[in-house]
PDB file of N, CA and C in Angstrom:
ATOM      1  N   UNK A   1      22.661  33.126  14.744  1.00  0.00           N
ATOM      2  CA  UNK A   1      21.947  31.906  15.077  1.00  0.00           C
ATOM      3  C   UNK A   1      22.157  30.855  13.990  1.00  0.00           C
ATOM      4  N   UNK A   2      22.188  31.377  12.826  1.00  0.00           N
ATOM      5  CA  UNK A   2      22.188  30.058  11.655  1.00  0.00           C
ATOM      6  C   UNK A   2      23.216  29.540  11.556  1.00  0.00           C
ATOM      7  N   UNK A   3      25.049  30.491  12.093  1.00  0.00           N
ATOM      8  CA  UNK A   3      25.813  30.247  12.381  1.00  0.00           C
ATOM      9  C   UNK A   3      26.294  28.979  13.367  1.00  0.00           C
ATOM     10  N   UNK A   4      25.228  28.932  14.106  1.00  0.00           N
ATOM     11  CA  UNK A   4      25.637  28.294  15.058  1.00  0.00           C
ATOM     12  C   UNK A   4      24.509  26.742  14.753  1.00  0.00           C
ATOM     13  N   UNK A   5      23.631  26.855  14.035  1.00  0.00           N
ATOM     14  CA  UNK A   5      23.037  25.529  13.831  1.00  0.00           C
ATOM     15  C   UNK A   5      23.203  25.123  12.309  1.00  0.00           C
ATOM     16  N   UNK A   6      24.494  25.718  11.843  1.00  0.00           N
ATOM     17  CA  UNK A   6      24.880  25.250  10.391  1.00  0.00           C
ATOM     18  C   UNK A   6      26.062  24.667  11.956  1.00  0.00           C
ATOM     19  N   UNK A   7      27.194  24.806  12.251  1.00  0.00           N
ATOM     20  CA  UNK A   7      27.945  24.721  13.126  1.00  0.00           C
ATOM     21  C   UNK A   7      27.682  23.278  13.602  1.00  0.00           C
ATOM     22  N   UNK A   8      26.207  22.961  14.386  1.00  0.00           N
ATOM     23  CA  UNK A   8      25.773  22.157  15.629  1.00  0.00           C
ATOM     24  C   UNK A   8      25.994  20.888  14.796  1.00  0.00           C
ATOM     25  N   UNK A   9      24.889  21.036  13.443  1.00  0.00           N
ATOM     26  CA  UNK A   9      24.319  20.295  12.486  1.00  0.00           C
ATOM     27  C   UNK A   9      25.312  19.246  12.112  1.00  0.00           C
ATOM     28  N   UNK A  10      26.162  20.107  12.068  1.00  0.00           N
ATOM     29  CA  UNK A  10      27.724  19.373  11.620  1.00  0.00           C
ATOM     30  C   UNK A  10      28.535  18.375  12.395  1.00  0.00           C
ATOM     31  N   UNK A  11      27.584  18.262  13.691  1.00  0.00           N
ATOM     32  CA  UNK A  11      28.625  17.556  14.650  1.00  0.00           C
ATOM     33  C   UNK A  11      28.210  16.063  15.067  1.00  0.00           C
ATOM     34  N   UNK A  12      27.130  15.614  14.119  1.00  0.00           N
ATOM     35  CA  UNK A  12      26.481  14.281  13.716  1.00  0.00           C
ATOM     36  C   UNK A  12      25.646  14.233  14.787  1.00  0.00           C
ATOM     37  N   UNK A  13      26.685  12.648  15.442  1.00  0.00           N
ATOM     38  CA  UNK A  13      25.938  12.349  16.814  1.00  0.00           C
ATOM     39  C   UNK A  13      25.840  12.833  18.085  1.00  0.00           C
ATOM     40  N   UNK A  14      27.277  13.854  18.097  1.00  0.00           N
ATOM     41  CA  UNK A  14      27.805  13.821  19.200  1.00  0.00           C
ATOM     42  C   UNK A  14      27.755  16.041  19.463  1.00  0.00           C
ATOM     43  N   UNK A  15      26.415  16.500  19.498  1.00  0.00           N
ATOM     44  CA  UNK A  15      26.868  17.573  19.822  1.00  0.00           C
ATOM     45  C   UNK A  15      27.088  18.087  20.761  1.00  0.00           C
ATOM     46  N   UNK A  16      27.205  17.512  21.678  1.00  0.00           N
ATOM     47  CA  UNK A  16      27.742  18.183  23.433  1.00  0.00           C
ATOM     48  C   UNK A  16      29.518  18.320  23.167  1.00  0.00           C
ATOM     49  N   UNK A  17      29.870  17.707  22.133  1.00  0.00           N
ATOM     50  CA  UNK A  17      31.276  17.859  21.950  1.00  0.00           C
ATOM     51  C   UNK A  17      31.574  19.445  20.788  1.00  0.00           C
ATOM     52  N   UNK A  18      30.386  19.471  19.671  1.00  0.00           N
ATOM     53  CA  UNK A  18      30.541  20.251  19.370  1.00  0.00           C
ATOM     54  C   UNK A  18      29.969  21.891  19.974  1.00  0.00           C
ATOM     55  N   UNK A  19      28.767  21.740  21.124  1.00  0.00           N
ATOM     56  CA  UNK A  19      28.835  22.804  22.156  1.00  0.00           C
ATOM     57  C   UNK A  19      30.681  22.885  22.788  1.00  0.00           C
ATOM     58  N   UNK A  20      30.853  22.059  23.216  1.00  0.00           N
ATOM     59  CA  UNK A  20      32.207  22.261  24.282  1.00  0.00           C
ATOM     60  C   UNK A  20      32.858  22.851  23.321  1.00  0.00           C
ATOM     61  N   UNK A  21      32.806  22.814  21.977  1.00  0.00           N
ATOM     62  CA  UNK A  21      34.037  23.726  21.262  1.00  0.00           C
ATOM     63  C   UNK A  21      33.933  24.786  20.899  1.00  0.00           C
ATOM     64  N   UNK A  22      32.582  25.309  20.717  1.00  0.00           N
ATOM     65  CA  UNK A  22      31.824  26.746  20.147  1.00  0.00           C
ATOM     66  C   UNK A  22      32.105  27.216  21.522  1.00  0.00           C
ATOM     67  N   UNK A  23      32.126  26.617  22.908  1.00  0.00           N
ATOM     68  CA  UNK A  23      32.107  27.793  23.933  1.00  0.00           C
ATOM     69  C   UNK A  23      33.524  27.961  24.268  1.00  0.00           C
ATOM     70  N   UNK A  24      34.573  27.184  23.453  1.00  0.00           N
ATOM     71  CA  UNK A  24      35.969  27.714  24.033  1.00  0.00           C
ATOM     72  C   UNK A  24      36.455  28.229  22.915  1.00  0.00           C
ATOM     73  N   UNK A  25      35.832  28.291  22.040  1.00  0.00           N
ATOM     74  CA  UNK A  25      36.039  29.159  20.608  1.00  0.00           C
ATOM     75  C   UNK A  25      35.670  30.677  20.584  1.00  0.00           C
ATOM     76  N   UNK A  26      34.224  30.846  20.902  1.00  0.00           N
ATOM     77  CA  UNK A  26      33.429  31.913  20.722  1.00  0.00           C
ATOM     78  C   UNK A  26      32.618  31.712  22.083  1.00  0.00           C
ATOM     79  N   UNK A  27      33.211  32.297  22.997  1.00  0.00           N
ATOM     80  CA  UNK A  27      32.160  31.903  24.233  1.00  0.00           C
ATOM     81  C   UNK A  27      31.352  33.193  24.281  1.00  0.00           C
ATOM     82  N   UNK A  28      31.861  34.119  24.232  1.00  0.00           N
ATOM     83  CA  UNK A  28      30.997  35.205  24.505  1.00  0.00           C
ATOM     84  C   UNK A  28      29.654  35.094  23.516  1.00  0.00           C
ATOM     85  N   UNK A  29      29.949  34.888  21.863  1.00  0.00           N
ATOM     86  CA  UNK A  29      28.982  34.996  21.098  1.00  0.00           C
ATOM     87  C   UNK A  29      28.105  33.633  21.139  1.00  0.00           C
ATOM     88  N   UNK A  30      28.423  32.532  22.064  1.00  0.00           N
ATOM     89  CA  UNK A  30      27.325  31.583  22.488  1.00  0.00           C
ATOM     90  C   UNK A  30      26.540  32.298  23.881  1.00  0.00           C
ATOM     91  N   UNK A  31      27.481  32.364  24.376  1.00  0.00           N
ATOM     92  CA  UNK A  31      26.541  32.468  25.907  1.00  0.00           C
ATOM     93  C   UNK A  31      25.506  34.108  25.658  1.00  0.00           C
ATOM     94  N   UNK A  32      25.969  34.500  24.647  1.00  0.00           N
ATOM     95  CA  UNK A  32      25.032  35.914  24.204  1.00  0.00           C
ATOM     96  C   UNK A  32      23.265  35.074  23.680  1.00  0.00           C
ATOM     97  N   UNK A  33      23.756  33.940  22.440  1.00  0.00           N
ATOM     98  CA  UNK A  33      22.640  33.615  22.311  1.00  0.00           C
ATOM     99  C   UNK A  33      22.232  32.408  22.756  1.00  0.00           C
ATOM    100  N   UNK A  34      22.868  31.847  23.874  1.00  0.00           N
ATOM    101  CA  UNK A  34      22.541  30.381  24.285  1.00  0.00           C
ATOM    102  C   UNK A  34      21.392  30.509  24.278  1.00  0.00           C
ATOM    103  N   UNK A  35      19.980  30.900  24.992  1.00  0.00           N
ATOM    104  CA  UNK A  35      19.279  31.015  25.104  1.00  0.00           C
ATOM    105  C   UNK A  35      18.101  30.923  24.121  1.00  0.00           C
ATOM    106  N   UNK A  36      18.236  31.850  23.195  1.00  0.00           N
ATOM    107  CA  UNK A  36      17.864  31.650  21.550  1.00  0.00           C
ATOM    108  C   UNK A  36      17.668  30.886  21.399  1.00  0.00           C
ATOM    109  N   UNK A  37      19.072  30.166  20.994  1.00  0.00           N
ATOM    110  CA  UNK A  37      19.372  28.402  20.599  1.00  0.00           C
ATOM    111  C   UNK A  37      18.918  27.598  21.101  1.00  0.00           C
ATOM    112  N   UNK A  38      18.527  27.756  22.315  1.00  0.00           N
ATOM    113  CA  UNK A  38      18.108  26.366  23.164  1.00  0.00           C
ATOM    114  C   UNK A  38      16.548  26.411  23.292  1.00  0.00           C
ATOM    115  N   UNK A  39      15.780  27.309  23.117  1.00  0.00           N
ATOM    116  CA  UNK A  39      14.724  27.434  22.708  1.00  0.00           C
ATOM    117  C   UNK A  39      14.443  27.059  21.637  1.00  0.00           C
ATOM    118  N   UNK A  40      15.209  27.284  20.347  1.00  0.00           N
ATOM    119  CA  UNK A  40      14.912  27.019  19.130  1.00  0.00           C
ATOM    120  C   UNK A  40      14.708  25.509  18.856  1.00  0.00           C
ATOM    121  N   UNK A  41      15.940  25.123  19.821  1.00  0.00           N
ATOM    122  CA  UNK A  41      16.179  23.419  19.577  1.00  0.00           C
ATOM    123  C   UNK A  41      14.809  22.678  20.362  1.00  0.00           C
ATOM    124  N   UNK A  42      14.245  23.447  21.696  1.00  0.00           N
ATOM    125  CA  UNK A  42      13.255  23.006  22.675  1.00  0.00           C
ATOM    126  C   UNK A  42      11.900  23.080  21.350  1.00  0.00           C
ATOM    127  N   UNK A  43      11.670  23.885  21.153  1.00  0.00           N
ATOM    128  CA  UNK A  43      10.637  23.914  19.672  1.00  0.00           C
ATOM    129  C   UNK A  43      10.265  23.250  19.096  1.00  0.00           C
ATOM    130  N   UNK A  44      11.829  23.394  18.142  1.00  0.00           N
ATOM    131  CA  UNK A  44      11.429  22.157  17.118  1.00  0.00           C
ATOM    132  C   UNK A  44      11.298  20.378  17.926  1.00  0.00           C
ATOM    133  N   UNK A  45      11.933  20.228  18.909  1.00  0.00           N
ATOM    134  CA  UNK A  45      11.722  18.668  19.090  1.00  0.00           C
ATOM    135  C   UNK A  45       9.913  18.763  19.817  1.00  0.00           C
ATOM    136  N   UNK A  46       9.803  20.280  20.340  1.00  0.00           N
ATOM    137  CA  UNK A  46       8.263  19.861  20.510  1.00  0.00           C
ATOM    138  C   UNK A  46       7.263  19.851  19.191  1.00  0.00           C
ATOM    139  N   UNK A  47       7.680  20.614  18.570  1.00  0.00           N
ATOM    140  CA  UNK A  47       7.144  20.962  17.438  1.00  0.00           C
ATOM    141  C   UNK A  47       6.926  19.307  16.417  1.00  0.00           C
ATOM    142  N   UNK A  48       8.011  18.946  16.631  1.00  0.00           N
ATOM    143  CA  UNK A  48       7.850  17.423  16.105  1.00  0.00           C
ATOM    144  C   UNK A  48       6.971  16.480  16.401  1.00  0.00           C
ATOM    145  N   UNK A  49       7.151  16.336  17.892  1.00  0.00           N
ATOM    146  CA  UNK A  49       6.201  15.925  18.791  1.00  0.00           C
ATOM    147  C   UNK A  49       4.646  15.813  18.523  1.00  0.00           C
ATOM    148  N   UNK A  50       4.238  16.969  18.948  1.00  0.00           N
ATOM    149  CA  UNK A  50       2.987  17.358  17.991  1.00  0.00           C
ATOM    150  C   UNK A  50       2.645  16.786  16.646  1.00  0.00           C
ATOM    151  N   UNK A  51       3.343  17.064  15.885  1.00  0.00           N
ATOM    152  CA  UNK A  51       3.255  16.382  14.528  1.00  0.00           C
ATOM    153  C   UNK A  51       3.010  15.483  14.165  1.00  0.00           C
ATOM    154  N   UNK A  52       3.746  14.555  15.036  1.00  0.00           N
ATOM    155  CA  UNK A  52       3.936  13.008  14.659  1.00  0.00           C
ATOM    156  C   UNK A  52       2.976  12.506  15.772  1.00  0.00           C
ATOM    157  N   UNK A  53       2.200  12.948  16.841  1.00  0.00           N
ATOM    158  CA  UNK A  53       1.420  12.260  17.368  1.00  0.00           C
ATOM    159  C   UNK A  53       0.061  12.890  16.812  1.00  0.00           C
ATOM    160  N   UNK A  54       0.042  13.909  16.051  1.00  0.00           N
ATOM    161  CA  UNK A  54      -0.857  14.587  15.151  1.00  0.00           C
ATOM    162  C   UNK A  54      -1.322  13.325  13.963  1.00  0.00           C
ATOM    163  N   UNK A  55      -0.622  12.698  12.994  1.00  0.00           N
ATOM    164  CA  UNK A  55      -0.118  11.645  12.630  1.00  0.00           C
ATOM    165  C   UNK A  55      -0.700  10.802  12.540  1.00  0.00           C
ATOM    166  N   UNK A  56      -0.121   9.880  14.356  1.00  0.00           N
ATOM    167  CA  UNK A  56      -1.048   9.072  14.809  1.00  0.00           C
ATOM    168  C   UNK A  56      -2.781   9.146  14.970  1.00  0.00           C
ATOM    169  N   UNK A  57      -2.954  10.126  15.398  1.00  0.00           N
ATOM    170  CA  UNK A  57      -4.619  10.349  15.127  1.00  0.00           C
ATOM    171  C   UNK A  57      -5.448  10.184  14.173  1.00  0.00           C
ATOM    172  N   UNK A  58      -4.501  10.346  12.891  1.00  0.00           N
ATOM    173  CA  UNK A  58      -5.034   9.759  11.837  1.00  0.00           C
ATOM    174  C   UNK A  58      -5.349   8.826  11.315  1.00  0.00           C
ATOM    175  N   UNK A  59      -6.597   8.713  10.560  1.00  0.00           N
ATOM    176  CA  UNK A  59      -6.531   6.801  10.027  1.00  0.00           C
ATOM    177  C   UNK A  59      -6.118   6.685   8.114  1.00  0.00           C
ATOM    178  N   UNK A  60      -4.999   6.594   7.937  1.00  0.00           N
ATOM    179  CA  UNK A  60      -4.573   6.364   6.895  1.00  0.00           C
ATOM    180  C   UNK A  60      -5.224   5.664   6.211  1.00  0.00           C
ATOM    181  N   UNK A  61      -5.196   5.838   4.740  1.00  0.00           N
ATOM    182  CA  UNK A  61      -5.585   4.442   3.764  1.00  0.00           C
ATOM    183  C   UNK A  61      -4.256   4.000   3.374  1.00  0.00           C
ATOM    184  N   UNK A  62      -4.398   2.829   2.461  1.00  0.00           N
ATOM    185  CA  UNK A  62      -3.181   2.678   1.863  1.00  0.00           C
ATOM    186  C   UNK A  62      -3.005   3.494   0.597  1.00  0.00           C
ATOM    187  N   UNK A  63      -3.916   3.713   0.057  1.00  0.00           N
ATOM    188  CA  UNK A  63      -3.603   4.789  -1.303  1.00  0.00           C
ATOM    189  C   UNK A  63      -3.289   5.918  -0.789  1.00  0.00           C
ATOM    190  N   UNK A  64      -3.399   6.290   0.687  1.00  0.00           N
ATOM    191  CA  UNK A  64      -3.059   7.811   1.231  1.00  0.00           C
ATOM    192  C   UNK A  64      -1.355   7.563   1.514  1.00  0.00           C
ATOM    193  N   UNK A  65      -1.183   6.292   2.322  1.00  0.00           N
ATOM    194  CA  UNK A  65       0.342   5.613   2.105  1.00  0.00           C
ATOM    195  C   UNK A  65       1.474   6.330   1.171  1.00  0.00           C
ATOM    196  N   UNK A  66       0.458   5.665   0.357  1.00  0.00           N
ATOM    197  CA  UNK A  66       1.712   5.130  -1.330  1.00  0.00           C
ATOM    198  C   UNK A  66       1.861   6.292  -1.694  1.00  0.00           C
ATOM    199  N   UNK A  67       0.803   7.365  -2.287  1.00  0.00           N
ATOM    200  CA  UNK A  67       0.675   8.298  -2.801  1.00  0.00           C
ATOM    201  C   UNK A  67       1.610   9.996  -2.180  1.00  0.00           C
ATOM    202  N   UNK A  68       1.550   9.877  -0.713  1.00  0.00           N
ATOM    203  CA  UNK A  68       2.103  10.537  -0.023  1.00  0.00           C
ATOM    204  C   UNK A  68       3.616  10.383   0.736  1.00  0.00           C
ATOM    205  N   UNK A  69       3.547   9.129   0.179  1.00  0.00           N
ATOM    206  CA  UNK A  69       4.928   8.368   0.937  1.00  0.00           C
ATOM    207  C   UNK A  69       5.246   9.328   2.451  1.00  0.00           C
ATOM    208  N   UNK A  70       4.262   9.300   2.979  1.00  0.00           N
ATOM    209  CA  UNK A  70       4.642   9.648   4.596  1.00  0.00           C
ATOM    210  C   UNK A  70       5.664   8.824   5.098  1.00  0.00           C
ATOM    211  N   UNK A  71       5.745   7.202   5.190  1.00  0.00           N
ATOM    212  CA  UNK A  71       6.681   6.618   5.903  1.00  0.00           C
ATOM    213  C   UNK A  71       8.187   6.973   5.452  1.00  0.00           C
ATOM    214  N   UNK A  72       8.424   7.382   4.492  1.00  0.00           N
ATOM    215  CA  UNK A  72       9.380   7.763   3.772  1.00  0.00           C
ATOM    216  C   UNK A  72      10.363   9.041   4.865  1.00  0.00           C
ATOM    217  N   UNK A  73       9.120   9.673   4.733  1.00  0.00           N
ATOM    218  CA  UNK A  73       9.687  11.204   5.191  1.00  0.00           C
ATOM    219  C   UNK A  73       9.607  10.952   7.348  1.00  0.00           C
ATOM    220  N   UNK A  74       8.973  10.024   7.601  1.00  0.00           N
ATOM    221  CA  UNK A  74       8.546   9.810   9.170  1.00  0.00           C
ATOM    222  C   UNK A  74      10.006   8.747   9.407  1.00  0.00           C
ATOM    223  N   UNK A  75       9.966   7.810   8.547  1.00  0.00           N
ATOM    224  CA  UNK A  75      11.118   7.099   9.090  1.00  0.00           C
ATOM    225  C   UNK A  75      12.739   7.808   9.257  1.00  0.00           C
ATOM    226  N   UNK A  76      12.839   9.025   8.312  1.00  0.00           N
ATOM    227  CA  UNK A  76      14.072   9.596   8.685  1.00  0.00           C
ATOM    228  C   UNK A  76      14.462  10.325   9.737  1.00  0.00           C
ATOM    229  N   UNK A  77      13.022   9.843  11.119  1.00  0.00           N
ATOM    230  CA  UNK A  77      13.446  10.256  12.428  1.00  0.00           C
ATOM    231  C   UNK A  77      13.596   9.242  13.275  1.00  0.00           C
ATOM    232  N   UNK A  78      14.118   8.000  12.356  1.00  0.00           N
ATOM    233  CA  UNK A  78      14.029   6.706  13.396  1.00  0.00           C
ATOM    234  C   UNK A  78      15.337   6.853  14.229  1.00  0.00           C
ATOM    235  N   UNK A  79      16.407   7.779  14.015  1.00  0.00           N
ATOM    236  CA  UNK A  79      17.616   7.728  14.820  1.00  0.00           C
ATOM    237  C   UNK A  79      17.609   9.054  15.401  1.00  0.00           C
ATOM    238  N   UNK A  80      16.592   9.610  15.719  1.00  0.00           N
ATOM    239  CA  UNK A  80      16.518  11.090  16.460  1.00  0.00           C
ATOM    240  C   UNK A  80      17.377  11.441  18.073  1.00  0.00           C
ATOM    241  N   UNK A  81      18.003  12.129  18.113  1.00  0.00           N
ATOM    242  CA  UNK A  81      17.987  12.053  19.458  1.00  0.00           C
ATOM    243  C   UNK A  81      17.360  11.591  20.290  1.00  0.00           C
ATOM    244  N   UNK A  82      15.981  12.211  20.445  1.00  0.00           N
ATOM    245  CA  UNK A  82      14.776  12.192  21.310  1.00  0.00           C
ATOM    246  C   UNK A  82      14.814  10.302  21.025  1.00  0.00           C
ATOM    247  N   UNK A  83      14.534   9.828  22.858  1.00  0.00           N
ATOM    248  CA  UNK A  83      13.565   8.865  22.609  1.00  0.00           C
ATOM    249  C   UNK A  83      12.365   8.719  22.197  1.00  0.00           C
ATOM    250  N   UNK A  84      12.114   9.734  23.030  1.00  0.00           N
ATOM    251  CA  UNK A  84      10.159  10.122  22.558  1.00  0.00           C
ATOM    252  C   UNK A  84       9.926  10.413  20.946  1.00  0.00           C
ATOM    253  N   UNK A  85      10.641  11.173  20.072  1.00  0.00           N
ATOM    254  CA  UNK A  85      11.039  10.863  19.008  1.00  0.00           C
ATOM    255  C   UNK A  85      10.652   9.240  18.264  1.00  0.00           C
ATOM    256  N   UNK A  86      11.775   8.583  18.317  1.00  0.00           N
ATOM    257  CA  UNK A  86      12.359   7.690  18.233  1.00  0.00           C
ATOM    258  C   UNK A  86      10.943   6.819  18.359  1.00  0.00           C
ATOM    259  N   UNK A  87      10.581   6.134  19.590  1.00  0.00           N
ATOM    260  CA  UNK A  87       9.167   5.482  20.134  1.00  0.00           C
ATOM    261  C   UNK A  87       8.426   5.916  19.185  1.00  0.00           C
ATOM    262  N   UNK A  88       7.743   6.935  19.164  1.00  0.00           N
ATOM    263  CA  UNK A  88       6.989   7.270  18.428  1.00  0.00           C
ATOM    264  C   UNK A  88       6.724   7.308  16.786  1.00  0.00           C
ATOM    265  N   UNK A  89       7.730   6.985  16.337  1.00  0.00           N
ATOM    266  CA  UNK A  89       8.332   6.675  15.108  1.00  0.00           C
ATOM    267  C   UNK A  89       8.464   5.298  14.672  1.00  0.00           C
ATOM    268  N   UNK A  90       8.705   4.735  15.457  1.00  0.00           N
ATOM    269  CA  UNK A  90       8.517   3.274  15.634  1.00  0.00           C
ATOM    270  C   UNK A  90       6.817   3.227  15.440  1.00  0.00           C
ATOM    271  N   UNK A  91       6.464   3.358  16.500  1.00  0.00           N
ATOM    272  CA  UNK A  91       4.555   3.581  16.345  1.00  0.00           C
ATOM    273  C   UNK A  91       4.073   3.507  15.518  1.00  0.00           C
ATOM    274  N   UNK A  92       4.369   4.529  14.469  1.00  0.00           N
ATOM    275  CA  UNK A  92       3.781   4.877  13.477  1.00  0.00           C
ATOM    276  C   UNK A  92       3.985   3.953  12.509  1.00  0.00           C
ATOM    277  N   UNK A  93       5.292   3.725  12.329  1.00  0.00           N
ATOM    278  CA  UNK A  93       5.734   3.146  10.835  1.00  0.00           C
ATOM    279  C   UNK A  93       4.867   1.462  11.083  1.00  0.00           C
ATOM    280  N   UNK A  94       5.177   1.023  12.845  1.00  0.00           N
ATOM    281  CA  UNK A  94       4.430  -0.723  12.832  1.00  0.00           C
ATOM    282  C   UNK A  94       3.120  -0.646  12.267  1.00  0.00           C
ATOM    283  N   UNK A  95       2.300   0.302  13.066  1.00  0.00           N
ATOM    284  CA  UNK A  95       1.044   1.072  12.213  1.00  0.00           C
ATOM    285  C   UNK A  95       1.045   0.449  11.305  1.00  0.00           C
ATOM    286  N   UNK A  96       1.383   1.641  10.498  1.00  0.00           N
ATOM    287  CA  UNK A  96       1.447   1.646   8.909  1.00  0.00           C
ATOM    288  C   UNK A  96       1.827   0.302   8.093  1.00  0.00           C
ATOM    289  N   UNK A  97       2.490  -0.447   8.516  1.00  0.00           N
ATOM    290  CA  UNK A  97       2.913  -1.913   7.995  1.00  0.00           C
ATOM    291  C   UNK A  97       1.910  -2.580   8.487  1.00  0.00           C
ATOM    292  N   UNK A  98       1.227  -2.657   9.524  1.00  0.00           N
ATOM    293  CA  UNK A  98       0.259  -3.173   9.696  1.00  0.00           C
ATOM    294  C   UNK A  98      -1.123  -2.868   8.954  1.00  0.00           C
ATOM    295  N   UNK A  99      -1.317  -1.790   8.317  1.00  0.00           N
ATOM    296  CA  UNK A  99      -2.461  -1.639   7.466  1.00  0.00           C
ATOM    297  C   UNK A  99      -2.024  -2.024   5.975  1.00  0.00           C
ATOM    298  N   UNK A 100      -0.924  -2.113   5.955  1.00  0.00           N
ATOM    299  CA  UNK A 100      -0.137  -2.670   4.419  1.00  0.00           C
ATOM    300  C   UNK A 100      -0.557  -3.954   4.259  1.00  0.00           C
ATOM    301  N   UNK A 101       0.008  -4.939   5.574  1.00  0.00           N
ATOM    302  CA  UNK A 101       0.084  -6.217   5.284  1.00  0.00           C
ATOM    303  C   UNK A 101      -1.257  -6.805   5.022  1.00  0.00           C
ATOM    304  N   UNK A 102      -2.524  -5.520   6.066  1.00  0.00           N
ATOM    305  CA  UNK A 102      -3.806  -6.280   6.115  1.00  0.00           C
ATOM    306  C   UNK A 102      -4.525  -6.049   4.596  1.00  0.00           C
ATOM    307  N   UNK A 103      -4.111  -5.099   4.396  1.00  0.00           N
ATOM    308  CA  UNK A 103      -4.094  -4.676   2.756  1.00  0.00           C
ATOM    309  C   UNK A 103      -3.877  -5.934   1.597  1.00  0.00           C
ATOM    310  N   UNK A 104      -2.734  -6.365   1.975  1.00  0.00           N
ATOM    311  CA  UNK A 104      -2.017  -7.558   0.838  1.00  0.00           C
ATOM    312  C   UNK A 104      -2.833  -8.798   1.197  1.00  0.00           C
ATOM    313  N   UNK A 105      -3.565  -9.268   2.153  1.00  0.00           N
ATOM    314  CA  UNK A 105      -3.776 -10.683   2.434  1.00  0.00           C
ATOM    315  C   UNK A 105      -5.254 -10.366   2.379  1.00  0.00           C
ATOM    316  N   UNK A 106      -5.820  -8.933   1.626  1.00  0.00           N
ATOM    317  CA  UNK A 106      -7.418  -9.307   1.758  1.00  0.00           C
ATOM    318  C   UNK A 106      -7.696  -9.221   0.288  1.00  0.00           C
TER     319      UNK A 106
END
């Protein structure tokens, strides 16, 4: 399995190109764990999901901001696959600039 998502990881934007090559490479040892894998991948983007609308529920300060640099670590899913991802990431960070700015002008 790690084989194959050290493998995926590697294929930037475009991994339906790097599936098409693992299954004419090693088809047997994909289609053994396709399944695995595609669960694993179904997971984590729910698993994210959760998280980041976990997130949103929260009411930040700005010293919770700065101190934690959340936007830091949230914005490096602004180019996610996922739209829902993506949207939601957006969300957050306008959020968050929005309690910044109201921050600076009071």
């Amino acid at each position: 399995m790690d084989y194959w998502l050290f493998f995926f990881r590697g294929a930037g934007d475009n991994i339906f190109d790097a599936i098409a090559v693992a299954a004419s490479d090693h088809p047997a040892a994909l289609r053994s764990r396709r399944d695995a894998f595609a669960q694993r991948l179904y997971m984590s983007e729910a698993t994210l999901l959760e998280l980041l609308r976990s997130l949103q529920q929260l009411e930040l300060t700005v010293d919770t901001l700065m101190v934690t640099a959340i936007g830091k670590a949230v914005s490096s899913y602004r180019k996610h696959n996922s739209n829902q991802i993506r949207h939601l990431v957006q969300l957050l960070i306008e959020g968050w600039k929005r309690i910044l700015d109201e921050w600076m002008s009071s």
